[in-house]
Protein backbone atom coordinates (compact mmCIF):
# COMPACT_ATOMS: atom_id res chain seq x y z
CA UNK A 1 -46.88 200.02 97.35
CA UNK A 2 -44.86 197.32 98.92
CA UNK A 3 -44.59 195.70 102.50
CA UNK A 4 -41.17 196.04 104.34
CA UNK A 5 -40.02 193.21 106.61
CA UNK A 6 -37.64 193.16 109.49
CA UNK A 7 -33.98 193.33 108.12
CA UNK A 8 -35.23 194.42 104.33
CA UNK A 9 -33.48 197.29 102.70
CA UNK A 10 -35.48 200.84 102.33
CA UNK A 11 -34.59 203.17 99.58
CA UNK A 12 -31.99 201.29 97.71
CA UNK A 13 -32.94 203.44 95.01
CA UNK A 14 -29.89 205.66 95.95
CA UNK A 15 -27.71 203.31 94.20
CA UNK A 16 -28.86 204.91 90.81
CA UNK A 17 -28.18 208.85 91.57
CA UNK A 18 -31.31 209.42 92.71
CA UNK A 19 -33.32 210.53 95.48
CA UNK A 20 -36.03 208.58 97.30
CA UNK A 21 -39.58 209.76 95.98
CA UNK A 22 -41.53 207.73 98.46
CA UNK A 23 -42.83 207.97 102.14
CA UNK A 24 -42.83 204.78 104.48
CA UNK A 25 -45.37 204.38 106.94
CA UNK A 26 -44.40 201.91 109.99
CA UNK A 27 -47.34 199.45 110.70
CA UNK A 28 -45.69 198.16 113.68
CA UNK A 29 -42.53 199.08 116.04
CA UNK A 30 -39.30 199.49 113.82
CA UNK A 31 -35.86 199.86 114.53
CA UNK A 32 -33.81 201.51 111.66
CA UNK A 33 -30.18 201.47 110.18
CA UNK A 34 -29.23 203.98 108.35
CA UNK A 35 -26.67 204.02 105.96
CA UNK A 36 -24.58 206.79 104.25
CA UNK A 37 -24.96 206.18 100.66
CA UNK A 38 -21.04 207.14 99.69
CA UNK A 39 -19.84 204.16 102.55
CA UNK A 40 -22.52 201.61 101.33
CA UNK A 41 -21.49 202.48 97.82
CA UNK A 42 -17.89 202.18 98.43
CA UNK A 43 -18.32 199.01 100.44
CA UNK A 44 -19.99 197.48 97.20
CA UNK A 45 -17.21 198.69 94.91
CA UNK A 46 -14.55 196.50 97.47
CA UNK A 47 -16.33 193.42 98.56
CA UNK A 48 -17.48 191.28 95.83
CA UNK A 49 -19.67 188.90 98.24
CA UNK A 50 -21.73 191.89 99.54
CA UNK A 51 -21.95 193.07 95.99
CA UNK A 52 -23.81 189.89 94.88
CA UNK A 53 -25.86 189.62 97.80
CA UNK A 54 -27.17 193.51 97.18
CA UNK A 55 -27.77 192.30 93.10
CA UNK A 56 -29.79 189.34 94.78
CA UNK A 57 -31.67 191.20 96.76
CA UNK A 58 -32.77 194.32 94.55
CA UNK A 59 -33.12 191.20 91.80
CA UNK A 60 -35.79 189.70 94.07
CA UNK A 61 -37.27 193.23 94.85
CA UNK A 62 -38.16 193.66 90.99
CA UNK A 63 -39.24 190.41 90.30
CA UNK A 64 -41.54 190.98 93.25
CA UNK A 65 -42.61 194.29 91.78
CA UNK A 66 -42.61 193.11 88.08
CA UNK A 67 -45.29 190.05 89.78
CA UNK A 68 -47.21 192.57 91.28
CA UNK A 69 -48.01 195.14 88.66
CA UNK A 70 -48.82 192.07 85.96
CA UNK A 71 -50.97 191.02 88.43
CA UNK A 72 -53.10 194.05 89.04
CA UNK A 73 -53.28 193.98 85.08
CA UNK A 74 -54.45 190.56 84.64
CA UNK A 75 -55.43 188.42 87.58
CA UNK A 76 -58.78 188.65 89.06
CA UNK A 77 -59.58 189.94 93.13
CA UNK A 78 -58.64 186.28 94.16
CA UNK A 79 -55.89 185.88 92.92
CA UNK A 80 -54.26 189.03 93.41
CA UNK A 81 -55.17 188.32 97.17
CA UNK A 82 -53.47 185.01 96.99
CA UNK A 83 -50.51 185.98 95.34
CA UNK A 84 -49.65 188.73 97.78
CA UNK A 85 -50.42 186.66 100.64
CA UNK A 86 -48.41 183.54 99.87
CA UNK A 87 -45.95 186.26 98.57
CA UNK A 88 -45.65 187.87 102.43
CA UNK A 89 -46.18 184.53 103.77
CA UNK A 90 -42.35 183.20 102.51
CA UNK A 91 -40.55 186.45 102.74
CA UNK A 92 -42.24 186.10 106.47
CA UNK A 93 -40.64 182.54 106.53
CA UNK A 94 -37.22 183.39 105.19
CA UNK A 95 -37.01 186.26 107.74
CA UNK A 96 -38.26 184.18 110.73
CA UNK A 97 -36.49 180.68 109.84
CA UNK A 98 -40.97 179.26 109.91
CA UNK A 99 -43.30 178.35 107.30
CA UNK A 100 -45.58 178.47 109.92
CA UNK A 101 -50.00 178.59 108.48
CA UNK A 102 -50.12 181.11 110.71
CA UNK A 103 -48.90 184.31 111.51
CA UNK A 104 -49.24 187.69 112.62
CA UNK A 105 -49.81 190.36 109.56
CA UNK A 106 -50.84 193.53 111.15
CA UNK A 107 -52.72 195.48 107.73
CA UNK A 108 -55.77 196.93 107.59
CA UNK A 109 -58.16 196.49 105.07
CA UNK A 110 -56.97 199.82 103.41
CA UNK A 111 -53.49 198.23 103.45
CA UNK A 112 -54.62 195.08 100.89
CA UNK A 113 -56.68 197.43 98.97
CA UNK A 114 -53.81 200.01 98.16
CA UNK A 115 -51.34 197.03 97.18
CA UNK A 116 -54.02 195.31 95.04
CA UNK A 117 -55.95 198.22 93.72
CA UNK A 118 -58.99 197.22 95.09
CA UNK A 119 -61.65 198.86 97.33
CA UNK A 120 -61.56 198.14 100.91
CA UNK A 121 -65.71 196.99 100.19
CA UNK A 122 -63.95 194.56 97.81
CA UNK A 123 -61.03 193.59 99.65
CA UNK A 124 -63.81 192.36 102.78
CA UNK A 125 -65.33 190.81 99.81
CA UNK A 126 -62.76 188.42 98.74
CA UNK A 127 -61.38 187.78 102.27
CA UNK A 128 -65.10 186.20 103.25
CA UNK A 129 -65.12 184.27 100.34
CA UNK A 130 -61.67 182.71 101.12
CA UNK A 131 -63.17 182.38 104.37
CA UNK A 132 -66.58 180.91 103.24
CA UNK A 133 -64.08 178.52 100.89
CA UNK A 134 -62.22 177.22 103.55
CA UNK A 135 -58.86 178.66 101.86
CA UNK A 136 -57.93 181.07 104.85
CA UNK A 137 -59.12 183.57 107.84
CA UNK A 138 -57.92 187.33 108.80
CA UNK A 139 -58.76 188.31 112.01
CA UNK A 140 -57.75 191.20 114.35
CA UNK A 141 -54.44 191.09 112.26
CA UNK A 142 -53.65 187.36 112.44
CA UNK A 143 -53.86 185.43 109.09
CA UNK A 144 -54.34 181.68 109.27
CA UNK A 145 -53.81 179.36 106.24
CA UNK A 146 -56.48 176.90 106.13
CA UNK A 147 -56.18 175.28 102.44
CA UNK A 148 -52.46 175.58 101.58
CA UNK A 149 -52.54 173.53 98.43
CA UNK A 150 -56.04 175.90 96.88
CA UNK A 151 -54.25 179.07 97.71
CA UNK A 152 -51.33 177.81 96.10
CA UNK A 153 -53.51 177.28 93.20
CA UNK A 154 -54.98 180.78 93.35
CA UNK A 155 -51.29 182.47 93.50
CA UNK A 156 -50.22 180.21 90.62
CA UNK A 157 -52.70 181.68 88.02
CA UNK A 158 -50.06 185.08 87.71
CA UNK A 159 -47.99 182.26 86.32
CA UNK A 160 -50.59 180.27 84.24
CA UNK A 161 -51.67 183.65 82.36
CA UNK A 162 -48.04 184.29 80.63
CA UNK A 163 -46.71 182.24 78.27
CA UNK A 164 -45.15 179.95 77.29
CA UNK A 165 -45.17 178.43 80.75
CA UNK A 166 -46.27 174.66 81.85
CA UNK A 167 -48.06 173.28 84.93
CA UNK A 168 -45.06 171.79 86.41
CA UNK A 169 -43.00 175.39 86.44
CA UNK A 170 -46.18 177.39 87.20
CA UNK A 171 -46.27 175.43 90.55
CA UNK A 172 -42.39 175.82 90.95
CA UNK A 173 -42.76 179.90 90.40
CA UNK A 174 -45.27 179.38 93.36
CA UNK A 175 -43.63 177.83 95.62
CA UNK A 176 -40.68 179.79 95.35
């Protein structure tokens, strides 16, 4: 499961033969642009600066996913929460032009505990104790970042766990 963000690219997995094996569910109002897969395709094979932006972009999209199924393997509630949220919170930035502590992030519950394979009992379990730590608030689908620097530190323990890795570039991995 993965969030889509105004402008990102659905079903890319074209570019390998095959055919999409996935549903998307909008969230929110969407506007789509669809692409025939021979023109996009043949656009790649001529235009070398569109070709390295699509390998930058599907090379993002599987670190992301790479990041996300280590983490359901080996960080705890917390951090799983943290990493997806500060996760969302830059691609939110990088789409928007703001870094902004908060933001609008219309998921439910059920939303969180599909992407973090968690129960939605444990999902309202982790957000009040971010809450009751001061780290950040969800409310009516507005997320506000109260403690940037401790949810940081939360989303930096996917990087702490591998090895060989130091404090310095565990905090870099973060923040990027």
């Amino acid at each position: 499961l993965s969030f889509i963000l105004p402008g990102e690219l659905i079903g890319a997995d074209f570019l390998g033969g095959s055919e999409n094996h996935f549903a998307v569910r909008a969230l929110t109002d969407i506007q789509l642009c669809e692409f025939d897969p021979e023109q996009l395709v043949s656009l790649l094979t001529k235009t070398h600066d569109t070709t390295m932006h699509m390998l930058a972009v599907l090379g993002h999209h599987c670190k992301d996913l790479e990041e996300t199924i280590y983490s359901l393997g080996k960080c705890s509630a917390m951090e799983r929460m943290a990493n997806l949220i500060v996760g969302l919170r830059a691609r939110i930035a990088a789409s928007e032009g703001s870094g902004a502590l908060q933001f609008d992030l219309p998921l439910r519950r059920y939303d969180f505990a599909d992407a973090l394979g968690l129960t939605p009992v444990h999902v309202s379990r982790t957000f009040a104790q971010l809450k009751s730590n001061r780290v950040l608030e969800f409310r009516s689908g507005i997320l506000q970042i109260l403690n940037e620097a401790r949810l940081l530190e939360l989303a930096s323990a996917l990087y702490r766990s591998r090895a060989p890795m130091n404090a310095d570039a565990a905090n870099e991995a973060a923040a990027s």
